[in-house]
C-alpha atoms as a PDB file:
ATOM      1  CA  UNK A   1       0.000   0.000   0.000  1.00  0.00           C
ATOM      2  CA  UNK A   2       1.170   3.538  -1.193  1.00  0.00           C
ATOM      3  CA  UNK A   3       0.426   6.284   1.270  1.00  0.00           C
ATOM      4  CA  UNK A   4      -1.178   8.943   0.091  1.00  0.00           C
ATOM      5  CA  UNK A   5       0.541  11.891  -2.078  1.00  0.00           C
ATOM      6  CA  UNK A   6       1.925  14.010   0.666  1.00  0.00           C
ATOM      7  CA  UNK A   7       1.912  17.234  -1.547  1.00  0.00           C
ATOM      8  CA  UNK A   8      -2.028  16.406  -2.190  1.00  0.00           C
ATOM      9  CA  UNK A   9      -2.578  16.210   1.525  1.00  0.00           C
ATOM     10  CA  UNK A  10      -0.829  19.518   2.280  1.00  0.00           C
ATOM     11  CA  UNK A  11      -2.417  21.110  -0.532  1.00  0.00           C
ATOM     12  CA  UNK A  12      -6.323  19.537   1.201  1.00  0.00           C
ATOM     13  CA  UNK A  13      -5.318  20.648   4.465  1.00  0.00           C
ATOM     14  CA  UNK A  14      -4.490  24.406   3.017  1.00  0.00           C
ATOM     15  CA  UNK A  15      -7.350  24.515   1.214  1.00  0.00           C
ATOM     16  CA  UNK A  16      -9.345  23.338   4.225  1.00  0.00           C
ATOM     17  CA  UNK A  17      -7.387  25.284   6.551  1.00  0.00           C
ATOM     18  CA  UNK A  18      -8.516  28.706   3.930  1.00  0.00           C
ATOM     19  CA  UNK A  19     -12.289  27.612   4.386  1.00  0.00           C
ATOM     20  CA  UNK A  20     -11.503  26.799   0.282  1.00  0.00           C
ATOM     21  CA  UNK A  21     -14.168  23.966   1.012  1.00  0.00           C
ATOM     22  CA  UNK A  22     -14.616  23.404  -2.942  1.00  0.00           C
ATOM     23  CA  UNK A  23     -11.201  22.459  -2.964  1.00  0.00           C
ATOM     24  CA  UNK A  24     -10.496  20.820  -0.047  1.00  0.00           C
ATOM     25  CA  UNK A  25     -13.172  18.559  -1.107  1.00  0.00           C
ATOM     26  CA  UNK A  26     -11.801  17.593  -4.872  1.00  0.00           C
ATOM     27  CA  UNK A  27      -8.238  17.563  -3.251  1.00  0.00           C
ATOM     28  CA  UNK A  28      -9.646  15.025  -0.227  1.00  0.00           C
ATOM     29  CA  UNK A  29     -11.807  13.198  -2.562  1.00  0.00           C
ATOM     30  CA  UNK A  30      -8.768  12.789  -5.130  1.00  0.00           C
ATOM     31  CA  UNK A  31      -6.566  11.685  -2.496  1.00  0.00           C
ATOM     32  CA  UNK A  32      -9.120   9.151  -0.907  1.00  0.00           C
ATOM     33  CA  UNK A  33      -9.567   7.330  -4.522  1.00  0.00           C
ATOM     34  CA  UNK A  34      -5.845   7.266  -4.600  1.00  0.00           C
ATOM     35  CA  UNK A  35      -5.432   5.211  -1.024  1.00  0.00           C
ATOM     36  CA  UNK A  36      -6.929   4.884   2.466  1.00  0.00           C
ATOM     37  CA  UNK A  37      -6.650   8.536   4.523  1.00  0.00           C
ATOM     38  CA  UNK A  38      -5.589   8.603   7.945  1.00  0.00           C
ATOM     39  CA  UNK A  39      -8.528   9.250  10.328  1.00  0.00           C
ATOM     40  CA  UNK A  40      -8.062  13.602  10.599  1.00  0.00           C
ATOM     41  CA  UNK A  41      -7.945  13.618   6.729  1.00  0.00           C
ATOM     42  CA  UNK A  42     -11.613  11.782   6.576  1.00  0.00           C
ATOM     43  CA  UNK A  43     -12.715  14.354   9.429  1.00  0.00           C
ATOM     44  CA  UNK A  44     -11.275  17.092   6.739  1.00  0.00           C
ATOM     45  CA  UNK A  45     -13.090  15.416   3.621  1.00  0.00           C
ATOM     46  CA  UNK A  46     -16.402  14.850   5.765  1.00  0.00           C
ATOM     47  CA  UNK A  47     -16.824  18.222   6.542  1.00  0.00           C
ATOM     48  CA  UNK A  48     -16.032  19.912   3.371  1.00  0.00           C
ATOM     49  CA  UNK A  49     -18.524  17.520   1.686  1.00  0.00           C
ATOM     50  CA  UNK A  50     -20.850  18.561   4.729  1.00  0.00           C
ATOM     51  CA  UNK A  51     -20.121  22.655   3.870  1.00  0.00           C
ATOM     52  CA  UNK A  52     -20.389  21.675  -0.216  1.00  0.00           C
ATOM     53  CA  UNK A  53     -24.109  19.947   0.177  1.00  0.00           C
ATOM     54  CA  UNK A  54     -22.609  16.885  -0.920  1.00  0.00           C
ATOM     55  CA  UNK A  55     -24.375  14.992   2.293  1.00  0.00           C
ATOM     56  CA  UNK A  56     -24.246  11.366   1.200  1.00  0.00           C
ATOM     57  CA  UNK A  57     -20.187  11.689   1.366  1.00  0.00           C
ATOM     58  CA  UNK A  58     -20.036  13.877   3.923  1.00  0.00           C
ATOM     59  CA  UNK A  59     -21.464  10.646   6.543  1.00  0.00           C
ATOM     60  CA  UNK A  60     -19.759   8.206   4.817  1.00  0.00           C
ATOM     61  CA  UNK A  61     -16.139  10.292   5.183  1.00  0.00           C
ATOM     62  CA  UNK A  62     -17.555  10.664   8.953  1.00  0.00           C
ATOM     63  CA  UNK A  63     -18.409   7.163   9.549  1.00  0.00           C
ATOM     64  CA  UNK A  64     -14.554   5.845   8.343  1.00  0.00           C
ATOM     65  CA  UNK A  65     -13.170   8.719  10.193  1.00  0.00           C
ATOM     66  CA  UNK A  66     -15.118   7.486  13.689  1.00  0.00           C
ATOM     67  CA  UNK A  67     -13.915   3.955  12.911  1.00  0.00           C
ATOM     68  CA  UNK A  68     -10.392   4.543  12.120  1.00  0.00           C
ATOM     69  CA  UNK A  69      -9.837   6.947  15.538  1.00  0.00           C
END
């Protein structure tokens, strides 16, 4: 297993950190498809799919994030 792109993750957690929730969410959602993401980053993705009305993926980020803490 690769972990995921390091640069992609910094770039997500700018984005996120910049209320850039568009962005944070495509970043997130590209890194997710690319490998599993440690339990802050699905916090991250879950609530800039919650803040982009994209609800289905915003409880599923949340539900892996609960499990994986």
């Amino acid at each position: 297993m690769v972990p995921p792109d390091r640069d992609l993750l910094e770039s997500a957690s700018a984005a996120a950190r910049r209320r850039a929730w568009g962005e944070a969410f495509a970043l997130l959602t590209k890194a997710d498809a690319a490998d599993e993401l440690a339990a802050s980053d699905l916090e991250a993705l879950g609530e800039a799919a919650w803040t982009t009305s994209h609800y289905p993926e915003a409880f599923i980020a949340r539900e892996r994030a609960y499990a994986a803490y």
